[in-house]
N, C-alpha and C. Protein backbone atom coordinates (compact mmCIF):
# COMPACT_ATOMS: atom_id res chain seq x y z
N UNK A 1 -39.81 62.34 -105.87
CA UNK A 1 -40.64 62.04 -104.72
C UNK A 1 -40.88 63.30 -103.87
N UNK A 2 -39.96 64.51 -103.66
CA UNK A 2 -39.92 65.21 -102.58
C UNK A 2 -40.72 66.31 -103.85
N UNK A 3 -40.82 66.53 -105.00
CA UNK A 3 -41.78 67.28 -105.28
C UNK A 3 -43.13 66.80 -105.37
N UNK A 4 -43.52 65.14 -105.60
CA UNK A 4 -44.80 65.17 -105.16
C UNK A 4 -45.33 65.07 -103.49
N UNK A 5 -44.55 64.86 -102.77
CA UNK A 5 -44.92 65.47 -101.88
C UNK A 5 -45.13 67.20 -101.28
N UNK A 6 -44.36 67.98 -101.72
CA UNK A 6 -44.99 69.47 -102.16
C UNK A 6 -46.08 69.62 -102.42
N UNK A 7 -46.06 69.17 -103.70
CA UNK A 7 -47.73 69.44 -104.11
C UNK A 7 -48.30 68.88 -103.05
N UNK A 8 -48.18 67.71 -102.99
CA UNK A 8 -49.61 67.21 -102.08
C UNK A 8 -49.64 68.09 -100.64
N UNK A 9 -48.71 68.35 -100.51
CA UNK A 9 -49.24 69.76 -98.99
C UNK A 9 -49.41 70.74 -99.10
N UNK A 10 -49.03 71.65 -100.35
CA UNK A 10 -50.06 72.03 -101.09
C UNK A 10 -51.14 72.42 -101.37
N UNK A 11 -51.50 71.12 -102.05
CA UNK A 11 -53.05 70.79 -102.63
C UNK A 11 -53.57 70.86 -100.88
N UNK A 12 -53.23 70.10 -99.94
CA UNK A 12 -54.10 69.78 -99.01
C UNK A 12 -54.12 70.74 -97.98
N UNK A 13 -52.97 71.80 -98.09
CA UNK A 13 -53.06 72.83 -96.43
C UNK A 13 -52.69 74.13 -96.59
N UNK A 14 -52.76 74.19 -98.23
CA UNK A 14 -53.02 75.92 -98.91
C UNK A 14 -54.11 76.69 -98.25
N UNK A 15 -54.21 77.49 -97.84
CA UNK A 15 -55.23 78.41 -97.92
C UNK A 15 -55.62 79.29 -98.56
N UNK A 16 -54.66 80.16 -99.27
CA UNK A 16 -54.78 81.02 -99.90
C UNK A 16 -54.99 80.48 -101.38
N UNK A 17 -55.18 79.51 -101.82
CA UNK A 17 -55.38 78.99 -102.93
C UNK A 17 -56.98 78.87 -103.37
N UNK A 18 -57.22 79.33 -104.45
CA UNK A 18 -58.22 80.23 -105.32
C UNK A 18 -58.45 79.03 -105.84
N UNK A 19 -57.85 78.04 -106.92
CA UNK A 19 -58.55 76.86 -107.16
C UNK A 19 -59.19 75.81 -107.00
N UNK A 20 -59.45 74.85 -107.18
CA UNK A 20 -59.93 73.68 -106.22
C UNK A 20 -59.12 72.63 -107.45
N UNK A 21 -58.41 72.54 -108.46
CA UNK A 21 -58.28 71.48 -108.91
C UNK A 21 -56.47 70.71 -108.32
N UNK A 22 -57.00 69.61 -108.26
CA UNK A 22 -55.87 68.91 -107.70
C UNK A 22 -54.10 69.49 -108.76
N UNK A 23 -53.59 69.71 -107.39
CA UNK A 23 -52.24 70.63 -107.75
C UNK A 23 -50.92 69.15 -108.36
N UNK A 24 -51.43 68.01 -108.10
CA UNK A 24 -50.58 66.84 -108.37
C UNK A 24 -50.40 66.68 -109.58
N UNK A 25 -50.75 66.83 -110.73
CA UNK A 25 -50.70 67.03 -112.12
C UNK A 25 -51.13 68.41 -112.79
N UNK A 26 -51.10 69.48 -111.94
CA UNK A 26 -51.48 70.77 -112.40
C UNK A 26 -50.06 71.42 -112.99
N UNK A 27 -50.25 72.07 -114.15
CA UNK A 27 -49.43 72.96 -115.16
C UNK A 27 -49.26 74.12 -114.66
N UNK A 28 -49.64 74.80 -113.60
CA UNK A 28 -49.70 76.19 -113.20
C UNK A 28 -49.35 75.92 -111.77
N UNK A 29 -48.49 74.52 -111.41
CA UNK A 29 -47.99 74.56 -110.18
C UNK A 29 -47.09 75.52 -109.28
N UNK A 30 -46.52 75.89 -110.12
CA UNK A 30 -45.48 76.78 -109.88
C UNK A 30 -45.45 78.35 -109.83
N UNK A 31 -46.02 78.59 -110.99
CA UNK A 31 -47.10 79.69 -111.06
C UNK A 31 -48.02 79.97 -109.31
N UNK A 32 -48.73 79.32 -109.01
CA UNK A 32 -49.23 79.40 -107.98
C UNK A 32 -48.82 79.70 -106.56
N UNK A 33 -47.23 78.72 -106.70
CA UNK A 33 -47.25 78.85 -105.28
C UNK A 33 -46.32 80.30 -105.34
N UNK A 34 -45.75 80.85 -106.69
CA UNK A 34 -45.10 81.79 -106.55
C UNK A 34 -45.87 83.16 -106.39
N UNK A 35 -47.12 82.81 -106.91
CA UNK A 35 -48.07 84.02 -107.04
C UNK A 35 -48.66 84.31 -105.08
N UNK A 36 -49.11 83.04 -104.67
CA UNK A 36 -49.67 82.98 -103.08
C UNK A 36 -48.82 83.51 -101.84
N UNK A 37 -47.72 82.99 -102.17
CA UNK A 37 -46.41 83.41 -101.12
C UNK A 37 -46.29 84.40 -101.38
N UNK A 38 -46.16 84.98 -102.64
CA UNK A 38 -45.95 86.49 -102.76
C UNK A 38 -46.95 87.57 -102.11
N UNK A 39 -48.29 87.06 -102.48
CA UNK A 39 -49.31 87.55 -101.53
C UNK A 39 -48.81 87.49 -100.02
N UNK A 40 -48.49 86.35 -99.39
CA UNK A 40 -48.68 85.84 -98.33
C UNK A 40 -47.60 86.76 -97.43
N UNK A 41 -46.24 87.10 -97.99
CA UNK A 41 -45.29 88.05 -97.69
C UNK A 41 -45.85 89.73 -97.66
N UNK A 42 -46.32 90.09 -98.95
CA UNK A 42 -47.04 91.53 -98.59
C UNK A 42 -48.09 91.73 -97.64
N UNK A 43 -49.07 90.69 -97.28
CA UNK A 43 -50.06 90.77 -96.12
C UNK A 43 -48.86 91.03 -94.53
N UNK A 44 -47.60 89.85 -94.55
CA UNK A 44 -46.84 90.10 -93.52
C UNK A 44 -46.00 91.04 -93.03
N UNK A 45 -45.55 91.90 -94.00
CA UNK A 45 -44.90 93.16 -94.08
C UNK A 45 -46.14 94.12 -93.96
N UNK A 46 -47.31 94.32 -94.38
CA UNK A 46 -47.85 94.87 -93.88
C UNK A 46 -48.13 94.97 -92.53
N UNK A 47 -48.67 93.51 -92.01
CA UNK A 47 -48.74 93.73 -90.34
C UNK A 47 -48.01 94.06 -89.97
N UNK A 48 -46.56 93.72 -90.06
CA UNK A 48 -45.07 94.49 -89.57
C UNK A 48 -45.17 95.69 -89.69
N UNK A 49 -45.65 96.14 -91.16
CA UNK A 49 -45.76 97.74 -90.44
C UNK A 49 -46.40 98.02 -89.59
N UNK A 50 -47.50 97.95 -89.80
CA UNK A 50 -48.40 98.12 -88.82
C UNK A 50 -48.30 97.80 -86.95
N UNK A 51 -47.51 96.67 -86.93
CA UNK A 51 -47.09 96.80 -85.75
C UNK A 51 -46.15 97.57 -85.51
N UNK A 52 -45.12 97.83 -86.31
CA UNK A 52 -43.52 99.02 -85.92
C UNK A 52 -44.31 100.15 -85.26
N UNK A 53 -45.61 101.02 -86.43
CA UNK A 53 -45.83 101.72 -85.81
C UNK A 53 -46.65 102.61 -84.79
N UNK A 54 -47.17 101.21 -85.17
CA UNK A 54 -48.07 101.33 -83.52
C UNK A 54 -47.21 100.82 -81.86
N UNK A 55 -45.85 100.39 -82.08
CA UNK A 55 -45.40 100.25 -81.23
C UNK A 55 -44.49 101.42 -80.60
N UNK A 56 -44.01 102.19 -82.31
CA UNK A 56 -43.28 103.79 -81.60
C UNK A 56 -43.98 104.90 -81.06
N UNK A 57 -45.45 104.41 -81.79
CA UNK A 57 -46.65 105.32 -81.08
C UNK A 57 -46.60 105.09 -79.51
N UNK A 58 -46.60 103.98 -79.51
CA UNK A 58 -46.83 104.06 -77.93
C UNK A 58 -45.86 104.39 -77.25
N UNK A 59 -44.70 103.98 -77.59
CA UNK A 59 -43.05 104.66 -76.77
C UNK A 59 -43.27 106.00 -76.91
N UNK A 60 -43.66 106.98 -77.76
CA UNK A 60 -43.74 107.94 -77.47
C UNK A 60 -44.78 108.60 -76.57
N UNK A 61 -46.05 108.08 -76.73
CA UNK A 61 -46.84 108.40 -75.81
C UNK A 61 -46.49 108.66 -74.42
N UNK A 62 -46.16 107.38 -74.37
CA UNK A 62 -45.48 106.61 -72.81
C UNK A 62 -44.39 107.51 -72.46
N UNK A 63 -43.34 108.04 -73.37
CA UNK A 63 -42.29 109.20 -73.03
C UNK A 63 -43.06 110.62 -72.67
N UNK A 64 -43.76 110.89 -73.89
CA UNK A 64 -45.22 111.76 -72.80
C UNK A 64 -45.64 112.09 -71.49
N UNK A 65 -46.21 110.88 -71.11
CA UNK A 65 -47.31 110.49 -70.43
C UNK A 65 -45.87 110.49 -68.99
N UNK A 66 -44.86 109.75 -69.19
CA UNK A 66 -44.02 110.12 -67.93
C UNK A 66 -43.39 111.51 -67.69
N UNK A 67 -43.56 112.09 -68.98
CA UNK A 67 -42.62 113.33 -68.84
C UNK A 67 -43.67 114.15 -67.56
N UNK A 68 -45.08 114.27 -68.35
CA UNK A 68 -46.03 114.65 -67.45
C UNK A 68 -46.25 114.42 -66.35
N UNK A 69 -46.23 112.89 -65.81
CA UNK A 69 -45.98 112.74 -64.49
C UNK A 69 -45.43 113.11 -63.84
N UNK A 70 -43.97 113.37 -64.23
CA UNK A 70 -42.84 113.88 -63.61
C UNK A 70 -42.85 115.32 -63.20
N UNK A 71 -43.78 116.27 -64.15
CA UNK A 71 -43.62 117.51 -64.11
C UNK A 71 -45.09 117.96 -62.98
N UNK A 72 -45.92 116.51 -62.91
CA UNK A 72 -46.83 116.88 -61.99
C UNK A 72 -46.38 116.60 -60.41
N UNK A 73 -45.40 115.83 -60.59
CA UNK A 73 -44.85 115.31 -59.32
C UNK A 73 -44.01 115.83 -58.53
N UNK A 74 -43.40 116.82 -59.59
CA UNK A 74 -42.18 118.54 -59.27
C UNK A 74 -43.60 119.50 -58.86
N UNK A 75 -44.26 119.45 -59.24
CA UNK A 75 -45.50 120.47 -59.09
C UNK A 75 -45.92 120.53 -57.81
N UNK A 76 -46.36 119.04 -57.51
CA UNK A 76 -47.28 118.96 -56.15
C UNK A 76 -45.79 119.22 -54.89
N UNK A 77 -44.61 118.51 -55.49
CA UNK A 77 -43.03 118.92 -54.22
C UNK A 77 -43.17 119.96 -54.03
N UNK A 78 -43.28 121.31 -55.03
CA UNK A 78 -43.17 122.13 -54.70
C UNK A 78 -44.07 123.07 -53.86
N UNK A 79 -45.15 122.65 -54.15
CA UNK A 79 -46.79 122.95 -53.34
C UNK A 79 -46.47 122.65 -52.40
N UNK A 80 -45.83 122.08 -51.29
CA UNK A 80 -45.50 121.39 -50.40
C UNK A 80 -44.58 122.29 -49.68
């Protein structure tokens, strides 16, 4: 029972699924969902990268961007 219910959520709330024939008596059930998830994991590790490093980009910037402040802010004290 608990594998035809699989399939049937599945068949009905896959997205990444390339076929259209009903997955409830399909031979390449398994096949499929191992092939999609596998997709579905490398698309997510990609965004993960993609976010890591656009997030150390910005910590560094931001370590930058204050260092500069700081050295403009000793600048103008001392103008003073």
């Amino acid at each position: 029972m608990k594998n035809f219910l699989d399939r049937l959520k599945w068949w009905l709330f896959q997205k990444n699924k390339d076929c259209k024939k009903c997955c409830l008596r399909c031979k390449y059930y398994k096949t499929c969902v191992i092939d999609v998830t596998a997709e579905e994991v490398e698309i997510v590790l990609s965004e993960f990268d993609k976010a890591y490093k656009e997030f150390h980009l910005t910590v560094k910037e931001r370590k930058k961007a204050l260092a500069r402040a700081i050295a403009r802010g000793l600048a103008k004290a001392l103008e003073k």
